[in-house]
Protein backbone atom coordinates (compact mmCIF):
# COMPACT_ATOMS: atom_id res chain seq x y z
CA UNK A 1 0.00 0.00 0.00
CA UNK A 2 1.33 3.70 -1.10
CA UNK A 3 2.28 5.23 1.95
CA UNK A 4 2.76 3.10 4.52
CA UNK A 5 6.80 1.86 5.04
CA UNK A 6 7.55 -1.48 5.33
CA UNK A 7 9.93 -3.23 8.10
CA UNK A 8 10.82 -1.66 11.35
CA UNK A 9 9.44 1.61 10.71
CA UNK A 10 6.10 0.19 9.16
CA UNK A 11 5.74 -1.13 12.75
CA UNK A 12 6.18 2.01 14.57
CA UNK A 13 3.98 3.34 11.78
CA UNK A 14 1.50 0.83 12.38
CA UNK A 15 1.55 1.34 16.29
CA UNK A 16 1.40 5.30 16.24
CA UNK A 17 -1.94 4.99 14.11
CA UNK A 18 -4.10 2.74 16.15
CA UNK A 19 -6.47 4.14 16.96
CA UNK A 20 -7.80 2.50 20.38
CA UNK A 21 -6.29 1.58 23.27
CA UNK A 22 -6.94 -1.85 23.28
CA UNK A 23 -5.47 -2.30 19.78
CA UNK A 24 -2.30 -0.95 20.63
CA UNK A 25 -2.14 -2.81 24.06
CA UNK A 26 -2.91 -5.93 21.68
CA UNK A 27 -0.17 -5.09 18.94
CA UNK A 28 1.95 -4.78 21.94
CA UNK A 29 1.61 -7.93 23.99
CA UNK A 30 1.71 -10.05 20.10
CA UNK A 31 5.47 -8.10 19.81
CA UNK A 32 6.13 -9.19 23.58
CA UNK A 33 5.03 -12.72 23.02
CA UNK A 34 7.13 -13.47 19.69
CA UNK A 35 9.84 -11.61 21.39
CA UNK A 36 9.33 -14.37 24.53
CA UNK A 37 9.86 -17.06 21.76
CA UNK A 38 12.54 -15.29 19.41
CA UNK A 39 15.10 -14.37 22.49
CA UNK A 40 15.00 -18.35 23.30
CA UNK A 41 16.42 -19.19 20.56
CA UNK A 42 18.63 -15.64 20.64
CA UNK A 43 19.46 -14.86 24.46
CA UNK A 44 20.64 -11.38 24.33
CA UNK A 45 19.61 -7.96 23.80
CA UNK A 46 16.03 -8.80 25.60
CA UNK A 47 16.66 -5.50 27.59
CA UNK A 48 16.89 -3.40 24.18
CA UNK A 49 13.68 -5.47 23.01
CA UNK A 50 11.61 -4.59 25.90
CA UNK A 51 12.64 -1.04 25.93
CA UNK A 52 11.58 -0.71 21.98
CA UNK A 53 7.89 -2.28 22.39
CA UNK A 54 7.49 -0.12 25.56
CA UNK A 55 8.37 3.02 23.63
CA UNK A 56 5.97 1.92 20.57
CA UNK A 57 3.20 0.88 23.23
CA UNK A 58 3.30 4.63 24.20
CA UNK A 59 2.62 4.51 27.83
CA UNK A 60 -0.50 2.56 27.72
CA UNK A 61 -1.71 0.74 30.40
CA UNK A 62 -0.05 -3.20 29.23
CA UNK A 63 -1.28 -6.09 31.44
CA UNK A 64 0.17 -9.28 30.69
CA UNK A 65 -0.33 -12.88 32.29
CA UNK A 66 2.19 -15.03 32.90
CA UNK A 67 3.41 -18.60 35.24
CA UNK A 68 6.04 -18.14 37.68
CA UNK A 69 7.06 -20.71 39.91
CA UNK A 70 4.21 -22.30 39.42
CA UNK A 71 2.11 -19.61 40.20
CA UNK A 72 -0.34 -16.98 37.97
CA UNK A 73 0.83 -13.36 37.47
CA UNK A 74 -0.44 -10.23 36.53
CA UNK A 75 1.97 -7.85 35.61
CA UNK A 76 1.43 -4.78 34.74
CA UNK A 77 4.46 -4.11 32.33
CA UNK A 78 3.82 -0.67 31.18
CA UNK A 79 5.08 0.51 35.12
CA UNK A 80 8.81 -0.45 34.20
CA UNK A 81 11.09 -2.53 31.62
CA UNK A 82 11.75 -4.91 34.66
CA UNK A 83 8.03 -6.26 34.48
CA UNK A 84 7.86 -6.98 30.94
CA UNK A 85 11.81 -8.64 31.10
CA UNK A 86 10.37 -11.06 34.01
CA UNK A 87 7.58 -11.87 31.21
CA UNK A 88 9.72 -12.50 28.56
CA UNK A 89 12.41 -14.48 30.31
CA UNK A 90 10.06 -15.70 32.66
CA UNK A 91 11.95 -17.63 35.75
CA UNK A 92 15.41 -17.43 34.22
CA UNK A 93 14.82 -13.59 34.83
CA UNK A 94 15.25 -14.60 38.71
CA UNK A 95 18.76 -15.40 38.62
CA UNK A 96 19.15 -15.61 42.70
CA UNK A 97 17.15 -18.55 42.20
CA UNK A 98 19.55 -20.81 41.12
CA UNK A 99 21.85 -19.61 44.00
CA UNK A 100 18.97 -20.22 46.64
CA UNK A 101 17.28 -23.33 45.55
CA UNK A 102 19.88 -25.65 47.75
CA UNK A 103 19.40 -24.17 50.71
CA UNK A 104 15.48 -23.68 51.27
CA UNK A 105 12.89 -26.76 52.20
CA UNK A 106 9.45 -26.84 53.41
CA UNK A 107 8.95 -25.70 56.85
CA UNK A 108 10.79 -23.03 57.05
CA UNK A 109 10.03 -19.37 57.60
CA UNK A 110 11.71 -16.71 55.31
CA UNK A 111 11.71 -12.94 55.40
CA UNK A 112 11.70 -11.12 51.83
CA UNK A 113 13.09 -8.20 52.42
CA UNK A 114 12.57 -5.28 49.15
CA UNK A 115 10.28 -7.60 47.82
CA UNK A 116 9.45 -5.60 45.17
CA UNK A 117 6.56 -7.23 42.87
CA UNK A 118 7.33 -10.11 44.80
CA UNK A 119 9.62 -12.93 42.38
CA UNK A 120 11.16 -14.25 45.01
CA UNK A 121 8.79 -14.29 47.07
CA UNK A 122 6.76 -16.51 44.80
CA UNK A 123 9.93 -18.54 44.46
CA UNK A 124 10.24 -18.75 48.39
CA UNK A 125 6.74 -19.92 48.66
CA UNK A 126 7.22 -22.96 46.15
CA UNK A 127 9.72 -23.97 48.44
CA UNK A 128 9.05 -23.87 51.66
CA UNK A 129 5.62 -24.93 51.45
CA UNK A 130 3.74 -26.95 53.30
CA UNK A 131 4.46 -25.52 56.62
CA UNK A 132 6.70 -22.83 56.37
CA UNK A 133 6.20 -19.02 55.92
CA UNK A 134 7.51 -16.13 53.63
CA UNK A 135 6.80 -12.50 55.34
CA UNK A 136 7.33 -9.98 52.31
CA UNK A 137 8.26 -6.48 53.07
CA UNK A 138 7.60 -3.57 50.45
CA UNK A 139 6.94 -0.37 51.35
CA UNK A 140 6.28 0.43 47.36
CA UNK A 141 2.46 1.47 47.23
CA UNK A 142 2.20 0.31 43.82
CA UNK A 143 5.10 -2.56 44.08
CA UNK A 144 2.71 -3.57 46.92
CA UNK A 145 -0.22 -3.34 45.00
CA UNK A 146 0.54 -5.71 42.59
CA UNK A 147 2.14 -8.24 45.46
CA UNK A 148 -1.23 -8.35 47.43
CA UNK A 149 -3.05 -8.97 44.12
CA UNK A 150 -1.27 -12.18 42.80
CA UNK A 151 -1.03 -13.70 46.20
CA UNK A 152 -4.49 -13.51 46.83
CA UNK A 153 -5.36 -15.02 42.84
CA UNK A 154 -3.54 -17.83 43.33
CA UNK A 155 -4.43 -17.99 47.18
CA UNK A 156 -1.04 -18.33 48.85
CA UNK A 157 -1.46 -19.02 52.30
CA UNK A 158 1.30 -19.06 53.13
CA UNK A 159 2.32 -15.42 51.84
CA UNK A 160 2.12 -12.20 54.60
CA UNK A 161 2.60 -9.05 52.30
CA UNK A 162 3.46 -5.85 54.61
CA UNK A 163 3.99 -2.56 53.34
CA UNK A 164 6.10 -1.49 55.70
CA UNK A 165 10.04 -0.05 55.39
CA UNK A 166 12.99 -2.08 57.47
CA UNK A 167 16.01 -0.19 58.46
CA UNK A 168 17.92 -0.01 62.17
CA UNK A 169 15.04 1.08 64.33
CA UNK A 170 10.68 1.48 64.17
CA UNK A 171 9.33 4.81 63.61
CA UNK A 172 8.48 6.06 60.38
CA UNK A 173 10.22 7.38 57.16
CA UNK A 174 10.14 9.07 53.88
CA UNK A 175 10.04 6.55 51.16
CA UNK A 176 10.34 7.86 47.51
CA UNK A 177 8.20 5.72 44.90
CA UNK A 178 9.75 4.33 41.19
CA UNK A 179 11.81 2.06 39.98
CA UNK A 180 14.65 2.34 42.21
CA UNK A 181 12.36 3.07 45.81
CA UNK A 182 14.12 3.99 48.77
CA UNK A 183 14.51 5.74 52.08
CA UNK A 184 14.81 9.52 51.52
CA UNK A 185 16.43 10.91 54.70
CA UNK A 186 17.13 14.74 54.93
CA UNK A 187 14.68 16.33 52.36
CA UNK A 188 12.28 17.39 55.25
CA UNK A 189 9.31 16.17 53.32
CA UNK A 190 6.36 14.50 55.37
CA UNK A 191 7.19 10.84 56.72
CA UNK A 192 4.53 8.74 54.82
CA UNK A 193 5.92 4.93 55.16
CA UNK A 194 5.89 3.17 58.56
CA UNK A 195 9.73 1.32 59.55
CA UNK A 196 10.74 -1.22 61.63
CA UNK A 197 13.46 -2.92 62.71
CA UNK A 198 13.50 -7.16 62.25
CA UNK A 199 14.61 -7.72 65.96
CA UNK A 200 11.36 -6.03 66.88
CA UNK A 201 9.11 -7.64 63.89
CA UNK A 202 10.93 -11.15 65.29
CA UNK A 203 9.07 -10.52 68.80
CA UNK A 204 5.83 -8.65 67.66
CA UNK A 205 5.04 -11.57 65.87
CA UNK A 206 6.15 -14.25 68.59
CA UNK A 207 8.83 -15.92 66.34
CA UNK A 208 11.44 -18.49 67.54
CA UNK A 209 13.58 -18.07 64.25
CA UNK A 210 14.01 -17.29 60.89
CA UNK A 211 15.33 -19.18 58.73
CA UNK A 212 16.19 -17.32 55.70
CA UNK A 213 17.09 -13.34 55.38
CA UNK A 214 17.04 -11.81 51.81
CA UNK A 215 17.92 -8.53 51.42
CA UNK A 216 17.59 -6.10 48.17
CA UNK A 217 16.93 -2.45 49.45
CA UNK A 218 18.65 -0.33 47.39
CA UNK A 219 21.53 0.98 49.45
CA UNK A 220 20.16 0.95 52.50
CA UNK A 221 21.13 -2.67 53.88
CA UNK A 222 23.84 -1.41 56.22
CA UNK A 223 20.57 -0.48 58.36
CA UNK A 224 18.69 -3.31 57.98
CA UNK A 225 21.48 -5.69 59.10
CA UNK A 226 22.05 -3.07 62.39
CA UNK A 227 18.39 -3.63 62.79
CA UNK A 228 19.16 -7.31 63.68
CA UNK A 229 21.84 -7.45 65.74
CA UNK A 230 19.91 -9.74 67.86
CA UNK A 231 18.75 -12.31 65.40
CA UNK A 232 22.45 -12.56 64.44
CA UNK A 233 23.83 -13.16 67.66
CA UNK A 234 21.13 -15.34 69.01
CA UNK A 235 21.31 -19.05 68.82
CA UNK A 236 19.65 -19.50 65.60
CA UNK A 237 21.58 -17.37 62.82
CA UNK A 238 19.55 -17.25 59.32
CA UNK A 239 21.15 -17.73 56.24
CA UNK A 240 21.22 -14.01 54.52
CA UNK A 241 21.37 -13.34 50.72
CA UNK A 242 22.45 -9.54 50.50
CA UNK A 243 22.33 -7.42 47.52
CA UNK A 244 24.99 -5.06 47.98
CA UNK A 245 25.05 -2.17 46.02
CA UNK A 246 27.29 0.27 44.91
CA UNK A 247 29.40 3.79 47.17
CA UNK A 248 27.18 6.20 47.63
CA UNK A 249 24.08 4.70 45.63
CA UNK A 250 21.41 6.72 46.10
CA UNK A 251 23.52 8.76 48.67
CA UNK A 252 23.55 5.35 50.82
CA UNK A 253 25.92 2.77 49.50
CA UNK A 254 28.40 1.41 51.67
CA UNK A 255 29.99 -1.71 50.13
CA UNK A 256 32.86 -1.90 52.73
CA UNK A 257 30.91 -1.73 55.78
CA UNK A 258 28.13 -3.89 54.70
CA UNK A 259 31.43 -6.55 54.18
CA UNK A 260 33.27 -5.74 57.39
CA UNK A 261 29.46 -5.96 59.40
CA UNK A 262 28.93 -9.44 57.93
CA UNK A 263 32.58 -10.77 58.23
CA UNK A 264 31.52 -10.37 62.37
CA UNK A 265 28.97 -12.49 62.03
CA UNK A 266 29.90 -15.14 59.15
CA UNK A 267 32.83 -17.00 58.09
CA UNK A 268 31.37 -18.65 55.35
CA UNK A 269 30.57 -15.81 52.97
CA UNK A 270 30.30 -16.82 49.08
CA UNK A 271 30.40 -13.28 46.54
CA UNK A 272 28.55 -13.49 43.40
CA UNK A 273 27.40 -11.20 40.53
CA UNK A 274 24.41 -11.65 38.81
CA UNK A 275 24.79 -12.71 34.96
CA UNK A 276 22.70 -8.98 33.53
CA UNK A 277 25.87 -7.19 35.59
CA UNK A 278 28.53 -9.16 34.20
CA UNK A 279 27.29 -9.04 30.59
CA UNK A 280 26.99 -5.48 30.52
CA UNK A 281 30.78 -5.11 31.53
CA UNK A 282 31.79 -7.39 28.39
CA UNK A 283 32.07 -6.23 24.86
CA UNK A 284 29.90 -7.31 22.41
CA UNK A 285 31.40 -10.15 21.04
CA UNK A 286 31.80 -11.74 24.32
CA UNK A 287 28.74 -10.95 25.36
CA UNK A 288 27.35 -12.58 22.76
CA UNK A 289 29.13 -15.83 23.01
CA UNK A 290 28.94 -15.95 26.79
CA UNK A 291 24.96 -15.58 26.25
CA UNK A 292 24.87 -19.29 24.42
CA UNK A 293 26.75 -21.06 27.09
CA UNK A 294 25.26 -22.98 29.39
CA UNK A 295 25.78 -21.26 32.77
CA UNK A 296 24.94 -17.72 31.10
CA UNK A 297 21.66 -16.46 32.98
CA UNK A 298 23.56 -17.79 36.24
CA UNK A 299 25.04 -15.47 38.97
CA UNK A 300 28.80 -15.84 38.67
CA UNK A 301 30.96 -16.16 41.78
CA UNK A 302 33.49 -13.55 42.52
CA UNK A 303 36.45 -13.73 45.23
CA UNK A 304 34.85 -11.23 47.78
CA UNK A 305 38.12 -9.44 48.38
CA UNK A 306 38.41 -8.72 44.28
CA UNK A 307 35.01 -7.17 44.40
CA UNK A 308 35.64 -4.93 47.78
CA UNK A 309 38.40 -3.15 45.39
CA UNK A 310 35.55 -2.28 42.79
CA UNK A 311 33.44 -0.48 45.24
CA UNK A 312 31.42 1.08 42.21
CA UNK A 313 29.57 -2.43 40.89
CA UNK A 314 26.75 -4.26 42.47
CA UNK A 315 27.11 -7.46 44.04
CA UNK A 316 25.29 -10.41 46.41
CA UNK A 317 26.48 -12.21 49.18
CA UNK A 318 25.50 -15.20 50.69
CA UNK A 319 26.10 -15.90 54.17
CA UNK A 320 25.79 -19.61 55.90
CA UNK A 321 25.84 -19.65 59.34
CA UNK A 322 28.68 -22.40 60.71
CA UNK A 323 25.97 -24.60 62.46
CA UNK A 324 22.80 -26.69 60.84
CA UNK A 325 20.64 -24.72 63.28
CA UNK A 326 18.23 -27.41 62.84
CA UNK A 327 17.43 -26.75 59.17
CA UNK A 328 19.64 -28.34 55.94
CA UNK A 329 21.90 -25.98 54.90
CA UNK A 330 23.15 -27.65 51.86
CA UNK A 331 26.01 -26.67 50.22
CA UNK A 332 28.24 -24.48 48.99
CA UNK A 333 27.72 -22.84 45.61
């Protein structure tokens, strides 16, 4: 047809004249969906893929469906890139996962700490059901939102969503909204997020132990770990999974206090870096060859004391405490 330009830019033609909504939510979950199937067979550049059919989809509302751990999700991608990536990679997107998975078993109680949308969390639930617990923590309103809503679809009872901040101490905060949410100290705007402290969640809620600390919280983990002092030095020390982020991220980051707090506390410490950070260091040609091997989409352990030199990168650690505790602690990764 006269007019209209064919390849690439006869699809952003084609999306920039529809003229309802729900057509160009439809054009846009078809381009997600053969983008799901094409980046199997081509594992790389999904990030640049996402970011395109966002653009074209124009800031429309974009709910999508998808299975996670065996579980039913609705995401609502158009709120961030990270949404529609965990649709089109789907559980590979959870790296930590694979790191995890040895250590967890039914019975035991976890707490999700920055649970975000809640991916882990799902993950957590898989496996410590029956009989154990996950307590999620997200003070996001709209992270939270979308939490609260998939538990209760797929009626996980053994789920305990809480919108609530956890840092050194209770009281209440400042919590800025998006992508990257955090603690906002010292802008003197009104404190609109409740905090607490995990020591003092641990005995509000009557709790013997926890099994299973994770961590993810954008900078501010230094406080979070002060906030429980006690669980770590009582007689039943949790295994922790810490995302550590970079100096001053956010105006927070501490990389070599979060390190020297935890080397009190654990000897067994295992560094890692999940695969998304290590590709994006690479050049293109290796990225591209690491992305058909077989551990690419797998967090790749680091010697700590290499990564406490490169204060500026984002990293996880994994702490085991020295004793079972009563719970199988498998093995090192």
């Amino acid at each position: 047809m006269r007019g209209i330009p064919g390849g690439i830019q006869g699809v952003k033609w084609a999306m920039a004249n529809l003229g309802r909504h729900e057509e160009r939510q439809s054009s846009a979950k078809i381009l997600l969906a053969l983008a799901r199937w094409g980046h199997k067979c081509l594992p790389f550049a999904q990030l640049r893929t996402v970011n395109w059919i966002l653009r074209l989809n124009g800031g429309q509302q974009l709910a999508l469906r998808c299975r996670l751990f065996d579980y039913e999700l609705k995401l609502q991608a158009d709120r961030s890139p990270v949404h529609a990536m965990l649709y089109l990679r789907g559980e590979d997107f959870v790296e930590d996962a694979a790191v995890l998975a040895p250590y967890l078993q039914p019975g035991m109680t976890v707490f999700d700490v920055g649970a975000n949308i809640g991916y882990l969390t799902y993950f957590f639930c898989r496996c410590v059901e029956p009989g154990g617990i996950v307590f999620s923590f997200e003070p996001d309103a709209a992270n939270f939102g979308e939490l609260v809503e998939n538990v209760k679809r797929n009626n996980i009872t053994s789920c305990y969503p809480l919108q609530l901040a956890v840092g050194s101490a209770s009281g209440t905060v400042c919590f800025a909204p998006g992508l990257n949410g955090h603690i906002d100290e010292g802008t003197g705007l009104a404190h609109n997020c409740r905090l607490i402290s995990l020591d003092s969640f641990l005995e509000q809620r009557s709790l013997s132990r926890v099994d299973l600390v994770k961590i993810d919280v954008e900078g501010w983990e230094l406080d979070v770990l002060e906030g429980m002092r006690g669980i770590l030095t009582g007689q039943n020390k949790p295994i922790l999974y810490v995302e550590v982020h970079p100096q001053g991220f956010l105006g927070k980051g501490d990389p070599e206090a979060v390190c020297c707090f935890l080397q009190k506390h654990y000897r067994r410490i295992t560094a890692f870096r999940t695969w998304s950070d290590v590709r994006g260091g690479l050049p293109a040609w290796r990225r591209l060859g690491r992305s058909l091997l077989r551990d690419a989409g797998h967090p790749q352990p680091i010697p700590l004391s290499e990564l406490r030199q490169r204060r500026l990168e984002r990293f996880q650690l994994l702490c085991l405490p020295e004793k079972n505790n009563g719970h199988h602690v498998g093995r090192l990764v």
